[in-house]
C-alpha atoms as a PDB file:
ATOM      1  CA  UNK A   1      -7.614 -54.903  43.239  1.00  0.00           C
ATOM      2  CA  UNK A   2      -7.294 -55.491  39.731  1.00  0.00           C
ATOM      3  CA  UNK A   3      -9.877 -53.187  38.338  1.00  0.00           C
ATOM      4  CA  UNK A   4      -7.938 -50.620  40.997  1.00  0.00           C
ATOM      5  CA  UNK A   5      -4.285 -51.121  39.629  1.00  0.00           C
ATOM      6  CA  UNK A   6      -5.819 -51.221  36.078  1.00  0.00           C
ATOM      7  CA  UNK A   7      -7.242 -47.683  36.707  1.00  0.00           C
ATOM      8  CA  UNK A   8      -4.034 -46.015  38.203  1.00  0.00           C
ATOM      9  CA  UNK A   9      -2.046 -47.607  35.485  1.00  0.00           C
ATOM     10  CA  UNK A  10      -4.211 -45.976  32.656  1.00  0.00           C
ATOM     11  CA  UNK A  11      -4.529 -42.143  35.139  1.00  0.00           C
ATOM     12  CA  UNK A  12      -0.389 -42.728  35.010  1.00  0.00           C
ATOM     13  CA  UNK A  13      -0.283 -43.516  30.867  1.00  0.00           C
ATOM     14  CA  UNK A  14      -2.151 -40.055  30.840  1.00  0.00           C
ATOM     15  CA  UNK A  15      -0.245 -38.233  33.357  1.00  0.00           C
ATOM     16  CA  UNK A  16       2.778 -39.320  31.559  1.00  0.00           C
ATOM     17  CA  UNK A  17       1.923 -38.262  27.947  1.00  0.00           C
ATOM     18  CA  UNK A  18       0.777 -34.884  29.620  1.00  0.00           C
ATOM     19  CA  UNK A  19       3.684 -34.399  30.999  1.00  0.00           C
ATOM     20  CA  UNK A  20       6.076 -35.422  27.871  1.00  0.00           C
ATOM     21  CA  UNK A  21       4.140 -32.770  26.183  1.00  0.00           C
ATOM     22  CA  UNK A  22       4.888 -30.140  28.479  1.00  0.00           C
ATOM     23  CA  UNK A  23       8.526 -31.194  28.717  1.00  0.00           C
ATOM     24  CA  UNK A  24       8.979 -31.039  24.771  1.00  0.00           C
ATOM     25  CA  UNK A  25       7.126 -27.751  25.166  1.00  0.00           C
ATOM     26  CA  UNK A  26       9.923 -26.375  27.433  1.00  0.00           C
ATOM     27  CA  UNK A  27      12.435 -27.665  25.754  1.00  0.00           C
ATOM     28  CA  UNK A  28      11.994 -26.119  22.604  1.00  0.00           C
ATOM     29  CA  UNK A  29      10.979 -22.438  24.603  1.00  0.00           C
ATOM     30  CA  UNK A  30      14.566 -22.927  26.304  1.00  0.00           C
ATOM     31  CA  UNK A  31      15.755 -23.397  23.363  1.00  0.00           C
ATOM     32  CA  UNK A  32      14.436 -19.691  20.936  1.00  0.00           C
ATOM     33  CA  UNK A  33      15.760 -18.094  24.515  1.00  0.00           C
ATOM     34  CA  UNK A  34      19.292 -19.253  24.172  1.00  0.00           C
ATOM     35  CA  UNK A  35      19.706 -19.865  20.341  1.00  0.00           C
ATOM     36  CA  UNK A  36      17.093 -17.934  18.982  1.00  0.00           C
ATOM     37  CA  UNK A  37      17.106 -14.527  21.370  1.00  0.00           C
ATOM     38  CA  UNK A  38      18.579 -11.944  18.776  1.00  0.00           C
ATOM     39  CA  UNK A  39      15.124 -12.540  16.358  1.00  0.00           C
ATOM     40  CA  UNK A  40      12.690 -13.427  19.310  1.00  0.00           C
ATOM     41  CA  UNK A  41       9.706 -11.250  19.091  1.00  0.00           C
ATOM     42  CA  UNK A  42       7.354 -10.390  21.662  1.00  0.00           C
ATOM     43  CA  UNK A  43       4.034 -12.142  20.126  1.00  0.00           C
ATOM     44  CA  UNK A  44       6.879 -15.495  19.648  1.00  0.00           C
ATOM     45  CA  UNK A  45       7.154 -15.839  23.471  1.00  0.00           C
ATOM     46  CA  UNK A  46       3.248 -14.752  24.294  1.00  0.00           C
ATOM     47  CA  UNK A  47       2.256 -18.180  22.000  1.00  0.00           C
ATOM     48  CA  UNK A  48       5.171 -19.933  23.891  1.00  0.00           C
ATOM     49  CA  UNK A  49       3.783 -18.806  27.316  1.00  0.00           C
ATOM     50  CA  UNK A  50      -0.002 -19.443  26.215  1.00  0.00           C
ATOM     51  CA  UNK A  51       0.943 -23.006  24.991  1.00  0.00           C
ATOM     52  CA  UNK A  52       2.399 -23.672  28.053  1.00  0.00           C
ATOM     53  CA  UNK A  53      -0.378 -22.248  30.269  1.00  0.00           C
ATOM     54  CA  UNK A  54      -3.021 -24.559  28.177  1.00  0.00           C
ATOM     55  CA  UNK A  55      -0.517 -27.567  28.394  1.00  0.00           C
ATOM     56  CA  UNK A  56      -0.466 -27.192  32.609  1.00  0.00           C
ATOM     57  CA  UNK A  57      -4.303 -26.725  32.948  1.00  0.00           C
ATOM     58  CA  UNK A  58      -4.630 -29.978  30.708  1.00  0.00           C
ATOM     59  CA  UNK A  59      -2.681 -31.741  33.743  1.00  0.00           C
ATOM     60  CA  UNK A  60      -4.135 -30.284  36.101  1.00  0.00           C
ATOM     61  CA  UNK A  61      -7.706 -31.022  35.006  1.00  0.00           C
ATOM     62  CA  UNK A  62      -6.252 -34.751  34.594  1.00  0.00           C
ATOM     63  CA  UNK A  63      -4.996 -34.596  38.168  1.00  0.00           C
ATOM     64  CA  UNK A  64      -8.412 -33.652  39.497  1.00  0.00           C
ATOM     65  CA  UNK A  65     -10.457 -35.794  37.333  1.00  0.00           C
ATOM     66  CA  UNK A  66     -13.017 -38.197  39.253  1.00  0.00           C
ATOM     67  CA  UNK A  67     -11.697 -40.982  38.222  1.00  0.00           C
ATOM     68  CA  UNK A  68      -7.850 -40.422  38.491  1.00  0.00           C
ATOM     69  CA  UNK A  69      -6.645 -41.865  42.142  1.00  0.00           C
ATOM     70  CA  UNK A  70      -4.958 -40.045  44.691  1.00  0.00           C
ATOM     71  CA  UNK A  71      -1.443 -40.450  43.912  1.00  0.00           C
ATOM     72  CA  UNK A  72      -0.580 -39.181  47.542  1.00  0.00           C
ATOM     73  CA  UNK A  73      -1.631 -42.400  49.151  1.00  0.00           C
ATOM     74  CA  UNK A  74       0.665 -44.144  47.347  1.00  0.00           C
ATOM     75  CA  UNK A  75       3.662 -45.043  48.862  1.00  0.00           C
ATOM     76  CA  UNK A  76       7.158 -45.374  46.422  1.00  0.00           C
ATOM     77  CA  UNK A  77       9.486 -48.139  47.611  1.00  0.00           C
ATOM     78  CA  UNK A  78      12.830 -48.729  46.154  1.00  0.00           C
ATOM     79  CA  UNK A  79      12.923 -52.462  45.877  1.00  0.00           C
ATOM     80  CA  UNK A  80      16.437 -52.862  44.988  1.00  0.00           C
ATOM     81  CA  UNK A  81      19.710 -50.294  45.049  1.00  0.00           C
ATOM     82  CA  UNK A  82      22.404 -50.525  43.054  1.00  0.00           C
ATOM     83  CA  UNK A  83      25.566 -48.302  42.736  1.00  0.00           C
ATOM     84  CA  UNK A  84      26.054 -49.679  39.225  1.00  0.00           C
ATOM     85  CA  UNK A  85      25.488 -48.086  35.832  1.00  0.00           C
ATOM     86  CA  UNK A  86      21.345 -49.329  35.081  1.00  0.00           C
ATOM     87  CA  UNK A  87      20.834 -49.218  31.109  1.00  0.00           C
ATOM     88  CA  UNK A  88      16.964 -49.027  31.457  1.00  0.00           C
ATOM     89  CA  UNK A  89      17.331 -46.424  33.961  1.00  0.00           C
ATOM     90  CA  UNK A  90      18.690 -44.411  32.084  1.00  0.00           C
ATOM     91  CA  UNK A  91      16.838 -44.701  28.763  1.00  0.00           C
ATOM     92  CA  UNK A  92      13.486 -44.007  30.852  1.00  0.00           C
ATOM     93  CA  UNK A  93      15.289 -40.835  32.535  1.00  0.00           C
ATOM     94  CA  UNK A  94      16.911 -39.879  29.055  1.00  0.00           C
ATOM     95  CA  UNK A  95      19.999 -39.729  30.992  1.00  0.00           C
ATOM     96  CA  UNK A  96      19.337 -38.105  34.086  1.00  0.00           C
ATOM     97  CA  UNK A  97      20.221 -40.692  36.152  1.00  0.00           C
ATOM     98  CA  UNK A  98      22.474 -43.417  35.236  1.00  0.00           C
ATOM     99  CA  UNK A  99      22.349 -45.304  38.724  1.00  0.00           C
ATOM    100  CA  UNK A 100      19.763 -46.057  41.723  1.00  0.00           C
ATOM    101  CA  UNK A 101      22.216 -45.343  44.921  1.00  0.00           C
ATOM    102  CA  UNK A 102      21.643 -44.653  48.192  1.00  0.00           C
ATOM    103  CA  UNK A 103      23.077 -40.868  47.495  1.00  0.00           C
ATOM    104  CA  UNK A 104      20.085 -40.679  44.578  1.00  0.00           C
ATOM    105  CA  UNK A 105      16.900 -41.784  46.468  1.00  0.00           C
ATOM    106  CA  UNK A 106      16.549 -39.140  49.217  1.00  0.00           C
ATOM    107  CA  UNK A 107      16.490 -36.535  46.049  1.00  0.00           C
ATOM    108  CA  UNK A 108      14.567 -38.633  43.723  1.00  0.00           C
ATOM    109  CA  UNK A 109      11.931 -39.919  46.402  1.00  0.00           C
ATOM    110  CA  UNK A 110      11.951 -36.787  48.411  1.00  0.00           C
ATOM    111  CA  UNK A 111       8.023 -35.652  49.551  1.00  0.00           C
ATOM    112  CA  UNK A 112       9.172 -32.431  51.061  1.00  0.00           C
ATOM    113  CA  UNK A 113      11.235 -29.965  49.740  1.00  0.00           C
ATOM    114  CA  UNK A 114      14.862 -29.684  51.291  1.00  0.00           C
ATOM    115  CA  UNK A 115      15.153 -28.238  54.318  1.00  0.00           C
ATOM    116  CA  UNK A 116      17.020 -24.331  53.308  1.00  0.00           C
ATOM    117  CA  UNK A 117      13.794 -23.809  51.280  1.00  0.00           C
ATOM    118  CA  UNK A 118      11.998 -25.326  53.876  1.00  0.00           C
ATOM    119  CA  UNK A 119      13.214 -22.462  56.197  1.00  0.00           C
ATOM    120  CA  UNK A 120      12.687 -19.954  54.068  1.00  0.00           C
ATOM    121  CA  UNK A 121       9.140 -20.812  53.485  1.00  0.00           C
ATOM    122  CA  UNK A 122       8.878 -20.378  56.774  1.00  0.00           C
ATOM    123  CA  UNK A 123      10.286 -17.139  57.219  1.00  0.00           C
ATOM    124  CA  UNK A 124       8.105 -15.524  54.395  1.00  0.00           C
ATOM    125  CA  UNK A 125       5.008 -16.978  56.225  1.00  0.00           C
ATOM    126  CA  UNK A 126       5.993 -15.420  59.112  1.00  0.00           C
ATOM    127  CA  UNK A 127       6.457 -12.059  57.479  1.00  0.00           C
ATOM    128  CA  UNK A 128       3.693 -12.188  56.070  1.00  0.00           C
ATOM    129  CA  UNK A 129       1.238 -12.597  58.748  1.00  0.00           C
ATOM    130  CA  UNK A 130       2.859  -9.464  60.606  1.00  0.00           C
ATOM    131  CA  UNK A 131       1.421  -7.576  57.978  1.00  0.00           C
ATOM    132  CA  UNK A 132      -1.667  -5.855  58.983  1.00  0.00           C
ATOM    133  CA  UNK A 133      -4.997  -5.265  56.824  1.00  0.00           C
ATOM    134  CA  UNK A 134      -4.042  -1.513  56.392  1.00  0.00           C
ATOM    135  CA  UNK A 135      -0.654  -1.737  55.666  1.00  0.00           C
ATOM    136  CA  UNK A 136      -1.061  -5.006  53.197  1.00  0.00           C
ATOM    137  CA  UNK A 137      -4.134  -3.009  51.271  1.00  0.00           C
ATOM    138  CA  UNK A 138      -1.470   0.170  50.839  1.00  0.00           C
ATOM    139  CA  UNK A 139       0.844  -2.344  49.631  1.00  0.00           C
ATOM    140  CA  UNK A 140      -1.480  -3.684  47.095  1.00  0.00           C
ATOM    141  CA  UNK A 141      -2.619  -0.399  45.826  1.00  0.00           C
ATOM    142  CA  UNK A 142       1.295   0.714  45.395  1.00  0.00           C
ATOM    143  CA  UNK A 143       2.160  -2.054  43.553  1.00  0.00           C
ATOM    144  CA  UNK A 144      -0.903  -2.240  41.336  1.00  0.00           C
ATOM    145  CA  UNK A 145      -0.225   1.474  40.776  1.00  0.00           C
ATOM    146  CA  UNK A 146       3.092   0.783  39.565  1.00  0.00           C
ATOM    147  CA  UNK A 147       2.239  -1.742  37.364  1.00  0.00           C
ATOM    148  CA  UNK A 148      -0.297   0.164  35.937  1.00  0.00           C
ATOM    149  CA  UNK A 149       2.141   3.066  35.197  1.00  0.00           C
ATOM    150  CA  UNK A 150       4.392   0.527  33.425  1.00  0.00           C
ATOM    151  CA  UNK A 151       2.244  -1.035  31.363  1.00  0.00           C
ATOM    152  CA  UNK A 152       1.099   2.425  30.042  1.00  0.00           C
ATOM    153  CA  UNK A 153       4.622   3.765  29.724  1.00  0.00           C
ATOM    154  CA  UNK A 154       5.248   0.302  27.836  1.00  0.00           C
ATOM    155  CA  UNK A 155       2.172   0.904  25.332  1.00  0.00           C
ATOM    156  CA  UNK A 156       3.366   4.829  24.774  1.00  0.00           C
ATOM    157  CA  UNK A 157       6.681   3.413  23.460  1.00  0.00           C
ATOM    158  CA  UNK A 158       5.377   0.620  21.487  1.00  0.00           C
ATOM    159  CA  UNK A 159       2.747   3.105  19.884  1.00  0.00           C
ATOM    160  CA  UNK A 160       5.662   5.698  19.123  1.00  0.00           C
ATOM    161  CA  UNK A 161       7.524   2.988  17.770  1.00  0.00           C
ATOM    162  CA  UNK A 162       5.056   2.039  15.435  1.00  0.00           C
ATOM    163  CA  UNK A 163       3.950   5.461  14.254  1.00  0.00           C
ATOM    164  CA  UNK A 164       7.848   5.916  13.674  1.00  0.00           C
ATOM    165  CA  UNK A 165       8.464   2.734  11.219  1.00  0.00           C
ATOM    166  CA  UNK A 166       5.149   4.229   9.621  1.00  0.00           C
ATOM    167  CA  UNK A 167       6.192   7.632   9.016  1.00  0.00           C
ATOM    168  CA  UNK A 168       9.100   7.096   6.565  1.00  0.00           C
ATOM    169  CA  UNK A 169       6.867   4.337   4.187  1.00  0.00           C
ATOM    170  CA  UNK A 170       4.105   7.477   3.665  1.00  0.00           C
ATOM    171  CA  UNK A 171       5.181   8.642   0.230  1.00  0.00           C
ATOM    172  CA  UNK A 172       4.287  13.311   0.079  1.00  0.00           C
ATOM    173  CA  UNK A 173       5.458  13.610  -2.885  1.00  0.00           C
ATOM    174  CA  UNK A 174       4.656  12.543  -6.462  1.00  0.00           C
ATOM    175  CA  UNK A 175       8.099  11.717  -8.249  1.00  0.00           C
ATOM    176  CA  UNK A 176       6.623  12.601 -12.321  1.00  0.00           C
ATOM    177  CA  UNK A 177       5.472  16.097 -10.920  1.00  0.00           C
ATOM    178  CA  UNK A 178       9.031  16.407  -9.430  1.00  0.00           C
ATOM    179  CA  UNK A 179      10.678  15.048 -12.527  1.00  0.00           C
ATOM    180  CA  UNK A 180       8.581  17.369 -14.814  1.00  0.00           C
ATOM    181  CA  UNK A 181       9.198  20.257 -12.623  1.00  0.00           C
ATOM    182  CA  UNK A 182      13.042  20.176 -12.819  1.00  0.00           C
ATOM    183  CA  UNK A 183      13.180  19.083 -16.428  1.00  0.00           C
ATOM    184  CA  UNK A 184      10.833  22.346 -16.969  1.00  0.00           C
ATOM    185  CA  UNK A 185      13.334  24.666 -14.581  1.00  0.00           C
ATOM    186  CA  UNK A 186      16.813  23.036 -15.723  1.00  0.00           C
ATOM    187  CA  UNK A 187      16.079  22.816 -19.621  1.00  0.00           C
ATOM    188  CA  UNK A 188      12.722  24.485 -20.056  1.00  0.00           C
ATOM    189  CA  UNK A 189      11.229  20.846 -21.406  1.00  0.00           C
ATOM    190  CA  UNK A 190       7.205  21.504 -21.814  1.00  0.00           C
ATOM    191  CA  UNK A 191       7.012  25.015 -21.570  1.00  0.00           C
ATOM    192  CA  UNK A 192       6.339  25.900 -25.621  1.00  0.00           C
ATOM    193  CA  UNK A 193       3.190  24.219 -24.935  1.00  0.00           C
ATOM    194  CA  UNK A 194       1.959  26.322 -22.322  1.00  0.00           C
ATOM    195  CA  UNK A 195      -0.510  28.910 -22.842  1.00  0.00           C
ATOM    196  CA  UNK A 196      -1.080  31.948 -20.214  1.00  0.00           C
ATOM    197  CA  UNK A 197      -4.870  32.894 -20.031  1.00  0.00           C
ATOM    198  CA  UNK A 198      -5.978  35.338 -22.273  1.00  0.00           C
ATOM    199  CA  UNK A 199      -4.040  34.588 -25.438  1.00  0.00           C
ATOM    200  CA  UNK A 200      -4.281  32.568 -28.190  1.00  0.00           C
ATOM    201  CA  UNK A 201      -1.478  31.117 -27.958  1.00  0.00           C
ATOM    202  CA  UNK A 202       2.666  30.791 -27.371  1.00  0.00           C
ATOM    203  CA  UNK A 203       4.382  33.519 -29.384  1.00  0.00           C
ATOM    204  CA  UNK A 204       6.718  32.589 -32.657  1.00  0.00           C
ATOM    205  CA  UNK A 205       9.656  34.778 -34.166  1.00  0.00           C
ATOM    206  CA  UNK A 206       8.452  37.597 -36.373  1.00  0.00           C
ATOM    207  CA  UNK A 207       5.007  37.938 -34.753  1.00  0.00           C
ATOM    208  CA  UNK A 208       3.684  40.475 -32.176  1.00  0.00           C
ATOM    209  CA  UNK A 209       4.681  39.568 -28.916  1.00  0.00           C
ATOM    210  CA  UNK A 210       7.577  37.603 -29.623  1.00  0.00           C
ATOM    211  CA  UNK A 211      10.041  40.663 -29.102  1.00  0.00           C
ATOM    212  CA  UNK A 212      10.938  42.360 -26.238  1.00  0.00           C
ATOM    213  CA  UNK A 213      12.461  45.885 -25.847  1.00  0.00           C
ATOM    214  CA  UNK A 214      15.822  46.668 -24.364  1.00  0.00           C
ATOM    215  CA  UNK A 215      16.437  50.302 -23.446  1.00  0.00           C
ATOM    216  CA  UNK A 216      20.125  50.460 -22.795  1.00  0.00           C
ATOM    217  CA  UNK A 217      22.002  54.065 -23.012  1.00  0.00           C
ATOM    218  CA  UNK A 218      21.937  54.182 -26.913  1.00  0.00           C
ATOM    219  CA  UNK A 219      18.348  53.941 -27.280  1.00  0.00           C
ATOM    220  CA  UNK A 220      15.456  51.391 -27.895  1.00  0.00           C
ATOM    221  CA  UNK A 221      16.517  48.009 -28.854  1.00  0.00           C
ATOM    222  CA  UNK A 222      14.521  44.804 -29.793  1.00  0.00           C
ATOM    223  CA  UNK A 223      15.744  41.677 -29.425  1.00  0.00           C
ATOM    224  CA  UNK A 224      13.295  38.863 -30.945  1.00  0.00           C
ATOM    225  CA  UNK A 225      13.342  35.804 -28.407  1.00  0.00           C
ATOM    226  CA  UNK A 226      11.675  32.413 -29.926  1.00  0.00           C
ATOM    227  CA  UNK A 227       9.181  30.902 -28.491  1.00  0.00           C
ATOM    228  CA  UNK A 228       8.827  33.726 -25.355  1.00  0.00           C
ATOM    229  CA  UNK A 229       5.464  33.837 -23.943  1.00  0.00           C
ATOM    230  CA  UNK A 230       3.686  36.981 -24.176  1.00  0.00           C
ATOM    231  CA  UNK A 231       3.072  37.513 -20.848  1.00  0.00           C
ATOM    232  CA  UNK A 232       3.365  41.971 -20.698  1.00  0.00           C
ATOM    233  CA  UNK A 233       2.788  44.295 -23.289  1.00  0.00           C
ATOM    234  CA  UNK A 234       6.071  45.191 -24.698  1.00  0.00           C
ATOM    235  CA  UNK A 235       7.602  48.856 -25.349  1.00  0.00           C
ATOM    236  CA  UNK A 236       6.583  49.694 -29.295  1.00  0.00           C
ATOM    237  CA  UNK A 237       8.348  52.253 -31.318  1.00  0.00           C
ATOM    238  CA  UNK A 238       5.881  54.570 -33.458  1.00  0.00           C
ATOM    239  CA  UNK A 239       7.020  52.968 -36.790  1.00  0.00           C
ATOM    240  CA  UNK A 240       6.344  48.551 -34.922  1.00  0.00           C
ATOM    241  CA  UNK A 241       2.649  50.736 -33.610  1.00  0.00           C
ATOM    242  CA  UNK A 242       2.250  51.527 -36.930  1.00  0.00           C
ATOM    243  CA  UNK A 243       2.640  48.191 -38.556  1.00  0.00           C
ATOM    244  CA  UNK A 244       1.159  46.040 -35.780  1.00  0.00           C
ATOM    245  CA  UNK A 245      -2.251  48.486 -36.530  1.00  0.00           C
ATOM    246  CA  UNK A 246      -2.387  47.423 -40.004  1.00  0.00           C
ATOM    247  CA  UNK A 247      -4.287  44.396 -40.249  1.00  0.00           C
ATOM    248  CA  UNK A 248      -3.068  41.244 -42.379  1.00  0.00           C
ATOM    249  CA  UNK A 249       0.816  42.343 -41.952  1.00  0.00           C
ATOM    250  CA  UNK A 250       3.380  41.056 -40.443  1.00  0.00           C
ATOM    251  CA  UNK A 251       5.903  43.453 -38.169  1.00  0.00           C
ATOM    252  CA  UNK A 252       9.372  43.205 -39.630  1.00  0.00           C
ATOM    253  CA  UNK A 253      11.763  40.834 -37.545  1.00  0.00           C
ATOM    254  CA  UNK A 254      15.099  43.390 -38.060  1.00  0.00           C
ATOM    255  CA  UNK A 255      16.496  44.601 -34.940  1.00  0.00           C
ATOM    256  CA  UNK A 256      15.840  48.700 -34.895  1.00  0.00           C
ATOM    257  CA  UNK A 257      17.229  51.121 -32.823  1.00  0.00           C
ATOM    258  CA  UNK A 258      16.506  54.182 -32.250  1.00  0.00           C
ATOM    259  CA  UNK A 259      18.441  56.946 -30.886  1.00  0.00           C
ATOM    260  CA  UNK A 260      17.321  59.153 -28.334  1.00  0.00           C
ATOM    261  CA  UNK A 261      16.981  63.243 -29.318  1.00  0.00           C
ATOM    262  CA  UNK A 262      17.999  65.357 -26.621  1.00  0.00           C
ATOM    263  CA  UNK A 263      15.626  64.039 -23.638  1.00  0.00           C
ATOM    264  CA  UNK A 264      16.474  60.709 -22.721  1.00  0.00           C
ATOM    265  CA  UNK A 265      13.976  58.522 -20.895  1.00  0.00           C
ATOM    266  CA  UNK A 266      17.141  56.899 -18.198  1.00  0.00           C
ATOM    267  CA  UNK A 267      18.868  60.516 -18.370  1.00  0.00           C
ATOM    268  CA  UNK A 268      20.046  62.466 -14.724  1.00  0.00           C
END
């Protein structure tokens, strides 16, 4: 007898701490729900559930050890009632229940569950076995089916969700190429470095290719521009031919113009 009541006392010290860590376990998973529910995440509450799962299997592997007793054949007496306030009863209930009445013990020390769910069990079974084969299979299928379809349309959104917080942190443009390109546009910054293919290099004031020609309705008129690329072959008058074929002189920077006999080139 005392090797017995040793036993269940040690299978009840285990029961006990495996159930005080499932209860602290619930308690603080109650607790992100209602305090916590605006930053919950979905991976927060799968840990949550999977801790929980792990924590019931633990008891239940407990419960059907070999050498844990049947709890069922024993038998729970209340040795003495009381409808006063019991101090120890309530520190080992953490305040559930302050007093061991007769109103408390049918609840407390109850081994079947209360007769409205009791009834309903029993209406469910009896559902359920009308039920044939066929019509329970096409049940199964239609549900299974619609799970399926939710868990896929769940997936689709979570994917589109993620390729959507993606999209705006890919960077398609390079800012310095932007930069350059409107300080090159707005205030022509780093273009008397550039060189067109095929010349030697950007024209200056006062040598071939840094003038361009302006036919207006007095004539041919030059009009030197600094630092202008010589992209086209400019309009020459016979005496700028004349003095860009000599080698080893320069063609005079003055502004000519030259007025038109009696053909003009823009004449109706």
């Amino acid at each position: 007898m005392q090797r017995e009541e040793k036993q269940l006392e040690a299978s009840l010290d285990a029961l006990l701490n495996q159930v005080a860590d499932l209860k602290n376990s619930l308690g603080s998973f109650i607790y992100k729900l209602e305090n916590e529910y605006d930053r919950l995440t979905w991976p927060s509450v799968l840990d949550s559930f999977a801790l929980l799962s792990g924590q019931l299997n633990t008891l239940n592997k407990v419960l059907k050890h070999e050498k844990t007793p049947l709890f069922r054949n024993q038998v729970i007496i209340p040795l003495v009632l009381s409808p006063d306030r019991d101090e120890d009863l309530m520190r080992q209930t953490e305040g559930r229940v302050p007093v061991f009445s007769h109103e408390v013990v049918p609840d407390h020390l109850r081994t079947k569950p209360d007769p409205e769910v009791e009834e309903q069990e029993k209406q469910l079974t009896t559902d359920a076995a009308r039920i044939g084969a066929d019509a329970a299979q096409k049940q199964i299928q239609s549900l299974n089916k619609m799970c399926s379809n939710l868990l896929e349309k769940i997936s689709k959104e979570e994917r589109e969700s993620e390729s959507g917080g993606l999209r705006p942190n890919k960077q398609t443009f390079n800012p310095a190429d932007t930069n350059a390109l409107v300080a090159a546009v707005a205030f022509g910054k780093g273009l008397s470095n550039w060189r067109p293919s095929g010349s030697s290099g950007p024209g200056q004031p006062g040598q071939p290719g840094a003038g361009t020609i302006l036919a207006g309705a007095s004539g041919l008129q030059q009009v030197q521009m600094p630092g202008a690329p010589n992209q086209q072959q400019p309009m020459l008058s016979g005496v700028q031919m004349a003095q860009a074929g000599q080698p080893g002189k320069m063609p005079s920077g003055i502004k000519t113009n030259i007025k038109s006999a009696s053909m003009h080139p823009y004449q109706r």
